[in-house]
C-alpha atoms as a PDB file:
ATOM      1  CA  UNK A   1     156.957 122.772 115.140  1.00  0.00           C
ATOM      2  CA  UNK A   2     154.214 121.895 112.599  1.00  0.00           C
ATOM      3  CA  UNK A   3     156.490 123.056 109.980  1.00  0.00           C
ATOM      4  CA  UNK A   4     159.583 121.920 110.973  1.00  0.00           C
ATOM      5  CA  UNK A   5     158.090 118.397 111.123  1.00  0.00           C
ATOM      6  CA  UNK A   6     156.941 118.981 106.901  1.00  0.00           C
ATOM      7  CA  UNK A   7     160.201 120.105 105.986  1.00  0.00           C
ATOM      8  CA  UNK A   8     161.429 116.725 107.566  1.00  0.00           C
ATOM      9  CA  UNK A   9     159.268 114.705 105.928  1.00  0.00           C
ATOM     10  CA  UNK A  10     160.733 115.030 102.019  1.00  0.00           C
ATOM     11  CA  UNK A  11     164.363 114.232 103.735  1.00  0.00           C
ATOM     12  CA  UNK A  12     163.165 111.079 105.280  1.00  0.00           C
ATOM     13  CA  UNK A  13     161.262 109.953 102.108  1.00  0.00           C
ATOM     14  CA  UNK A  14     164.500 111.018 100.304  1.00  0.00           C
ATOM     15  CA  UNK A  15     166.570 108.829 102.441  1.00  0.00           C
ATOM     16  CA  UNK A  16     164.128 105.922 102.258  1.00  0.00           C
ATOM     17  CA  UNK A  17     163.965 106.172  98.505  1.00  0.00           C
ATOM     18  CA  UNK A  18     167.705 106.581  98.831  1.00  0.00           C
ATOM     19  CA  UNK A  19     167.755 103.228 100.260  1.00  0.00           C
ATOM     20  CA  UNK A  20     165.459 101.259  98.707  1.00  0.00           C
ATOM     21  CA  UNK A  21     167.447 102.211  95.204  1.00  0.00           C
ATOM     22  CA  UNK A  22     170.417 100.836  96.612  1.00  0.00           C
ATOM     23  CA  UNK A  23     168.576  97.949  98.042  1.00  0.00           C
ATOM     24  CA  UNK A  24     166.690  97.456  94.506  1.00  0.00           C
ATOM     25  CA  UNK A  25     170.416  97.964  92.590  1.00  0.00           C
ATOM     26  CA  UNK A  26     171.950  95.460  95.010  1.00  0.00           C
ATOM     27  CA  UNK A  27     169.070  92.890  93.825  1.00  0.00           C
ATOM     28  CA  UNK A  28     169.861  93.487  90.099  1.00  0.00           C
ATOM     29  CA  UNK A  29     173.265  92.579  90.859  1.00  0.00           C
ATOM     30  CA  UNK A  30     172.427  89.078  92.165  1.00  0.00           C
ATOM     31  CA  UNK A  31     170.133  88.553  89.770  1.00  0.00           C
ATOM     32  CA  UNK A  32     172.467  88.957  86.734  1.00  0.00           C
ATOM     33  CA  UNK A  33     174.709  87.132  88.783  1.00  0.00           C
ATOM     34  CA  UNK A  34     172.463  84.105  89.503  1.00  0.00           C
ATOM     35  CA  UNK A  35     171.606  84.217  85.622  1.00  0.00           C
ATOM     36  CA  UNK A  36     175.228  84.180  84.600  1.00  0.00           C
ATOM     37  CA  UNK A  37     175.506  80.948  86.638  1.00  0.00           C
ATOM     38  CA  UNK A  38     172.411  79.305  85.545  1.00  0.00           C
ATOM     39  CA  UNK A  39     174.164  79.923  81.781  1.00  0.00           C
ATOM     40  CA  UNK A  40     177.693  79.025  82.931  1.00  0.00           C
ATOM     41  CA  UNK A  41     175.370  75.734  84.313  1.00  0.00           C
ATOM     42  CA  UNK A  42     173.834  75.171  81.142  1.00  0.00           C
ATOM     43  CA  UNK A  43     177.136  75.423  79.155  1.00  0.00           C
ATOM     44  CA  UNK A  44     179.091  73.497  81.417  1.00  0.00           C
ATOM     45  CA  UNK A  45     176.769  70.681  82.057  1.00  0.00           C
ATOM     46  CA  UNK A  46     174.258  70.572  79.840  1.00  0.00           C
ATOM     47  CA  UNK A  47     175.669  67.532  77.672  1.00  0.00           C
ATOM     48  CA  UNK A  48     175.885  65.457  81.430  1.00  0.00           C
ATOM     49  CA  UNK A  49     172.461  66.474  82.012  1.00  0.00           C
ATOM     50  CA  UNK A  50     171.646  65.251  78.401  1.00  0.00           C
ATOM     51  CA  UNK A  51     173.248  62.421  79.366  1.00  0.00           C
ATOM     52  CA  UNK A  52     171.926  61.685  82.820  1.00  0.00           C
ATOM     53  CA  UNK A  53     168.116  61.827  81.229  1.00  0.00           C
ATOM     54  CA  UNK A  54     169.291  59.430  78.350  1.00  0.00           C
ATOM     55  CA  UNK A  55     170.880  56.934  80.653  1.00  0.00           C
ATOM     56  CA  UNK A  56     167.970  57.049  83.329  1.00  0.00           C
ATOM     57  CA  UNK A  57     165.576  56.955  80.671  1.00  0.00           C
ATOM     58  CA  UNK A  58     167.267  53.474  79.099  1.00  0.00           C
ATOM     59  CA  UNK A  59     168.077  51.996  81.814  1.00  0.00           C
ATOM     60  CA  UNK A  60     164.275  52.399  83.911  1.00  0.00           C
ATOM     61  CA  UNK A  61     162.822  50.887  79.837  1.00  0.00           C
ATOM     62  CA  UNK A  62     164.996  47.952  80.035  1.00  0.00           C
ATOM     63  CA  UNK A  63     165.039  46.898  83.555  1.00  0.00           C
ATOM     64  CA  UNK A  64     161.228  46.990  83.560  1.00  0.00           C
ATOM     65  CA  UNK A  65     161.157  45.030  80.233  1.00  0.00           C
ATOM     66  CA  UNK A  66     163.613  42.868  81.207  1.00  0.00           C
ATOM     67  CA  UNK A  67     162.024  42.090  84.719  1.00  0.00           C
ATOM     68  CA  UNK A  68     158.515  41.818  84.123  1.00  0.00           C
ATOM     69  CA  UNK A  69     157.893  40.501  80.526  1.00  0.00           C
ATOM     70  CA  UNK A  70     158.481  36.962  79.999  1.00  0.00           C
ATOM     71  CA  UNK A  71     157.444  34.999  77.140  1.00  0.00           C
ATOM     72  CA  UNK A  72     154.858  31.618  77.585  1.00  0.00           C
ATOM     73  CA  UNK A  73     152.831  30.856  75.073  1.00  0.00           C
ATOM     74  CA  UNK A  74     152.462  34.604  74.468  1.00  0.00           C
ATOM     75  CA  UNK A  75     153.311  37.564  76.620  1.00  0.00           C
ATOM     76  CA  UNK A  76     153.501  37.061  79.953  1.00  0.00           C
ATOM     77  CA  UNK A  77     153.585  39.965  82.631  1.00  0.00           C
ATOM     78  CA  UNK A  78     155.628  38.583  85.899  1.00  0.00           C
ATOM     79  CA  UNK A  79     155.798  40.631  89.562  1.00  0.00           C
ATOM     80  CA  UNK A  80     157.614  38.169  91.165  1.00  0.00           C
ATOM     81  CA  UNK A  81     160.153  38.697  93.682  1.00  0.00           C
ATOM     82  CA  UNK A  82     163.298  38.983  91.108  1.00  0.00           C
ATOM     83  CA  UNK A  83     160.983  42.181  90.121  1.00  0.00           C
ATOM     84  CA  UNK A  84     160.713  43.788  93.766  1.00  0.00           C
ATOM     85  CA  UNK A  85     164.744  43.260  93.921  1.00  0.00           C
ATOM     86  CA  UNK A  86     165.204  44.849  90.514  1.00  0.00           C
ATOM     87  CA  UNK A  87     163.120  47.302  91.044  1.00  0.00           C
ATOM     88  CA  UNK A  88     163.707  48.527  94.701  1.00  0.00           C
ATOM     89  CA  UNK A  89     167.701  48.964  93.779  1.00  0.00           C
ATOM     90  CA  UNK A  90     167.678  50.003  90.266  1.00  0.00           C
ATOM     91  CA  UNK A  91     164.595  51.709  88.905  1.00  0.00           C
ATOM     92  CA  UNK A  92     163.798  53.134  92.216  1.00  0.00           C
ATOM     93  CA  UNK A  93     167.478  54.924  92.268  1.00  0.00           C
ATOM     94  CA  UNK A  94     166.927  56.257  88.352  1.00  0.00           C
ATOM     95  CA  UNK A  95     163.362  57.549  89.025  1.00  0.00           C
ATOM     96  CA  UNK A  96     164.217  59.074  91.993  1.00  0.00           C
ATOM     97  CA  UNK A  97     167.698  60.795  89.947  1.00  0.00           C
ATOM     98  CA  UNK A  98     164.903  61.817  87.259  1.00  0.00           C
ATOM     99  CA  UNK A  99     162.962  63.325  89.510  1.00  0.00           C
ATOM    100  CA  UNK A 100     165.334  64.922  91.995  1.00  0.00           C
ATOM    101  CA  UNK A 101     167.037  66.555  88.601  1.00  0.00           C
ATOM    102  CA  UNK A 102     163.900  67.687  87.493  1.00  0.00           C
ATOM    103  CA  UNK A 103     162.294  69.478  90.444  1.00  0.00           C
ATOM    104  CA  UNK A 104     165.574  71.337  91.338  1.00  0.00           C
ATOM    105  CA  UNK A 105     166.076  72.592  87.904  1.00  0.00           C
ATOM    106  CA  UNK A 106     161.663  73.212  87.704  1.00  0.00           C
ATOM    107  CA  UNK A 107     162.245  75.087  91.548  1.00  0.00           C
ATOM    108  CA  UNK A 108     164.741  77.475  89.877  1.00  0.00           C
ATOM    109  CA  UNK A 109     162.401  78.495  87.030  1.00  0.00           C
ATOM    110  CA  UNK A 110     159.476  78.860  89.027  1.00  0.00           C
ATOM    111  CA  UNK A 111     161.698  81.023  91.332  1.00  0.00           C
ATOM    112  CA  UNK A 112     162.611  83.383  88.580  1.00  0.00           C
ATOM    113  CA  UNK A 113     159.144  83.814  87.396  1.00  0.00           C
ATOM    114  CA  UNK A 114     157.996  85.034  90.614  1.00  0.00           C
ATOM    115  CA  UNK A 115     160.926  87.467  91.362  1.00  0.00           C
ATOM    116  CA  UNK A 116     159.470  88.893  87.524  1.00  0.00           C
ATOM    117  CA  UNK A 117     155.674  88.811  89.039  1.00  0.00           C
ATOM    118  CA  UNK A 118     157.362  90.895  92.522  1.00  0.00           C
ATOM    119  CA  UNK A 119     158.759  93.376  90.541  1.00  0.00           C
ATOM    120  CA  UNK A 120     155.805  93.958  88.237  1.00  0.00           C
ATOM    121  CA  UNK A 121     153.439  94.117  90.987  1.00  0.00           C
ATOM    122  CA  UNK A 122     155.737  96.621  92.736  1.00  0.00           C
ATOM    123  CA  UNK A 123     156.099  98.439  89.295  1.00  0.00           C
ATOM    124  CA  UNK A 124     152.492  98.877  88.752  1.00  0.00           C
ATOM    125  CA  UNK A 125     152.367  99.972  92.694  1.00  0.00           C
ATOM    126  CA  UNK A 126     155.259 103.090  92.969  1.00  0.00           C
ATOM    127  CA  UNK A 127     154.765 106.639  92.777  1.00  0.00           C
ATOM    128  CA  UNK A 128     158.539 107.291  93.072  1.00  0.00           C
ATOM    129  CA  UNK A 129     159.884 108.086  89.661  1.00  0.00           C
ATOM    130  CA  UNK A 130     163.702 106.847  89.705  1.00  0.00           C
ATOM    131  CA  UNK A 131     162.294 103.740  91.774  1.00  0.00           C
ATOM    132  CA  UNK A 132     159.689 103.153  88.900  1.00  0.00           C
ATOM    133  CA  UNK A 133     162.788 103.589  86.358  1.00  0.00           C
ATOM    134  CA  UNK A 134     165.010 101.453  88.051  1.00  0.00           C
ATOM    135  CA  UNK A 135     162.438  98.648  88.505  1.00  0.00           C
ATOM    136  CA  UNK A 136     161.882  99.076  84.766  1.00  0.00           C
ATOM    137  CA  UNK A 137     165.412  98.234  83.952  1.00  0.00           C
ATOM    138  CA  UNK A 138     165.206  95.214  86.586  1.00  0.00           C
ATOM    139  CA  UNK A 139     162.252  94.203  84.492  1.00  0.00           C
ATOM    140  CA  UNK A 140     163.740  94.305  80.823  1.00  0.00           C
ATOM    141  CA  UNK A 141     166.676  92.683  82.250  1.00  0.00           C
ATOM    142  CA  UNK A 142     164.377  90.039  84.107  1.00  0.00           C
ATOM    143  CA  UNK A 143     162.839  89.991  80.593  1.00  0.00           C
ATOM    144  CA  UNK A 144     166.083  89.168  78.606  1.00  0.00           C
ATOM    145  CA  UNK A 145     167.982  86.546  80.840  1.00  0.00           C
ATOM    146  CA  UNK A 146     166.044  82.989  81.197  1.00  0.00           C
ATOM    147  CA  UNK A 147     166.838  81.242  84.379  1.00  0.00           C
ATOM    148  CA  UNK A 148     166.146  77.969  82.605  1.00  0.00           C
ATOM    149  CA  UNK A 149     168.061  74.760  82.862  1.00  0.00           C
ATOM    150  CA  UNK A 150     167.766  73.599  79.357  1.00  0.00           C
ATOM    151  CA  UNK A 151     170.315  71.371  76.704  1.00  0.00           C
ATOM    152  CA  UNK A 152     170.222  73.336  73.506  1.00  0.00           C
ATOM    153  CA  UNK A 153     166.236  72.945  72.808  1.00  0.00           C
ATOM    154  CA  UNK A 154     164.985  70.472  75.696  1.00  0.00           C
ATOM    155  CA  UNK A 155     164.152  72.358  78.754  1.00  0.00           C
ATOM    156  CA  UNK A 156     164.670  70.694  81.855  1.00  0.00           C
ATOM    157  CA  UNK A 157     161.188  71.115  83.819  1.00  0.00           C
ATOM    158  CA  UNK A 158     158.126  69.654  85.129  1.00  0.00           C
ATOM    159  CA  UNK A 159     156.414  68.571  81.086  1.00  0.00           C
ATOM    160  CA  UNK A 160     159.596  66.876  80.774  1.00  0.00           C
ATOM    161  CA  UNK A 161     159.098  64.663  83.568  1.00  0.00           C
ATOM    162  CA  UNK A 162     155.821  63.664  82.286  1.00  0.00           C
ATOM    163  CA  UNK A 163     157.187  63.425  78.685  1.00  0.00           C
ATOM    164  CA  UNK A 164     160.058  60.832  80.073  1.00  0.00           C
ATOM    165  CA  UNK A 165     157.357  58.676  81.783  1.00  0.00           C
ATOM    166  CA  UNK A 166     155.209  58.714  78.866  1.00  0.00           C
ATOM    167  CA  UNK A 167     157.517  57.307  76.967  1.00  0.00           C
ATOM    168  CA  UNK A 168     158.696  54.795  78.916  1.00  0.00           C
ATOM    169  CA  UNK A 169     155.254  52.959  78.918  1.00  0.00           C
ATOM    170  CA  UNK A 170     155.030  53.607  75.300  1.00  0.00           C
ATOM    171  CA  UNK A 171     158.059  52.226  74.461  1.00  0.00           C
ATOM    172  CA  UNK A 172     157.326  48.610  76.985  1.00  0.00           C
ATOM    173  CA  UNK A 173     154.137  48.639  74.740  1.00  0.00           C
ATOM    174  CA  UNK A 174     156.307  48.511  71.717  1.00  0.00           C
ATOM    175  CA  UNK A 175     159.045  46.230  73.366  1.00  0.00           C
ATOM    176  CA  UNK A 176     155.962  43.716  73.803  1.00  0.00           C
ATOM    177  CA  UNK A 177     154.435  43.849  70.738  1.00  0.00           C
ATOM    178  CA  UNK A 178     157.828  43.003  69.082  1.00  0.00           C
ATOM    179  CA  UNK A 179     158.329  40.324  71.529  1.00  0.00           C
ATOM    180  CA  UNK A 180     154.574  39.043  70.639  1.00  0.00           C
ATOM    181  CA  UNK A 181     155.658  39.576  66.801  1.00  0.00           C
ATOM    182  CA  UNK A 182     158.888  37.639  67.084  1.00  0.00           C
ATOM    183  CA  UNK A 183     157.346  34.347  68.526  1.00  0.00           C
ATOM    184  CA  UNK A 184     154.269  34.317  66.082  1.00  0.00           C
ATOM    185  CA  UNK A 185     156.610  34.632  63.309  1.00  0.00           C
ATOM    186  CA  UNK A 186     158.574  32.026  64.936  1.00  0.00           C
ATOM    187  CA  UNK A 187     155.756  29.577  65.546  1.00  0.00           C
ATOM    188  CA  UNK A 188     154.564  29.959  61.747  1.00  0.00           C
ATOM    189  CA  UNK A 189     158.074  29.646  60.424  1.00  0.00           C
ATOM    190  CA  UNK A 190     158.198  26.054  62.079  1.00  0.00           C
ATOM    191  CA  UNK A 191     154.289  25.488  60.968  1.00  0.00           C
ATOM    192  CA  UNK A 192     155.431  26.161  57.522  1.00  0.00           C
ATOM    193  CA  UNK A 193     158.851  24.075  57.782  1.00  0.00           C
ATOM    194  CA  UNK A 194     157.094  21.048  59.203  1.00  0.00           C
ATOM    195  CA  UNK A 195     154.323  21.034  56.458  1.00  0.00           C
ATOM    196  CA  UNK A 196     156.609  21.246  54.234  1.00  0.00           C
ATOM    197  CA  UNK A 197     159.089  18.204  55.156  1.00  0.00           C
END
């Protein structure tokens, strides 16, 4: 009995090898097929993504300059109600686009990095030899397909969030100092006409 129960034993860990290489195949499948899509994406809709960030981008610099800065006797910062209105309907609804964009696009990268950490961990774990072979080719193909949203150089993730924010208050600072620039030079211009006449 003994020995009928060993001879058993190699045909069941056959058949569960069996299975778990068609179970591991099946998962290279999708996962060439899910990186196919996320290039078929990224050529499809990577210059409306482009634009998308562009427009957001504008439009939150300007409404907030256009809102909030006012000019009396120098630069004058203004949260008044016109503010709350402006910026509960429009800068609310572009920050929220930004942001929405951004974390499904950063969700699908940090996704594909830990399907690569699985199968490296599982790679470093197998005795099985066609199981360690076939999660090396999952691997080098894990290796060569990027599931990253991304418009020609600019990758679409989490640094780009903080990039786009970034600028936006450096560019307000800029707006304002050109604003504080253009009413000095305004103020001697009429100096220098008056002392003159």
């Amino acid at each position: 009995m003994v020995n009928d129960i060993k001879s058993c034993i190699p045909g069941l860990i056959y058949q569960r090898n069996q299975t778990l290489l068609l179970k591991l195949k099946a998962l290279k499948k999708w996962h060439l097929r899910i990186s196919d899509t996320v290039q078929m994406l990224n050529t499809i809709f990577g210059l409306q993504l482009l634009g998308t960030i562009v427009t957001s981008f504008i439009n939150i610099t300007f409404d907030i300059y256009s809102s909030v800065v006012h000019w009396q006797d120098g630069v004058f910062i203004n949260f008044d109600m016109h503010f709350l209105h402006i910026f509960s309907s429009s800068i609310v609804y572009y920050v929220v686009k930004i942001t929405l964009l951004v974390w499904v696009c950063e969700t699908g990268k940090n996704q594909a990095q830990e399907i690569s950490t699985t199968v490296h961990e599982l790679l470093n774990n197998i005795k099985d030899e066609h199981i360690k072979n076939e999660l090396q080719l999952f691997s080098l193909q894990i290796l060569h397909r990027k599931n990253t949203f991304s418009i020609k150089c600019l990758t679409i993730d989490a640094k780009l969030l903080a990039a786009i924010m970034g600028n936006i208050t450096t560019y307000l600072l800029i707006m304002i100092q050109f604003l504080n620039m253009s009413h000095s030079c305004d103020r001697k211009t009429a100096v220098n006409i008056t002392q003159s006449n």
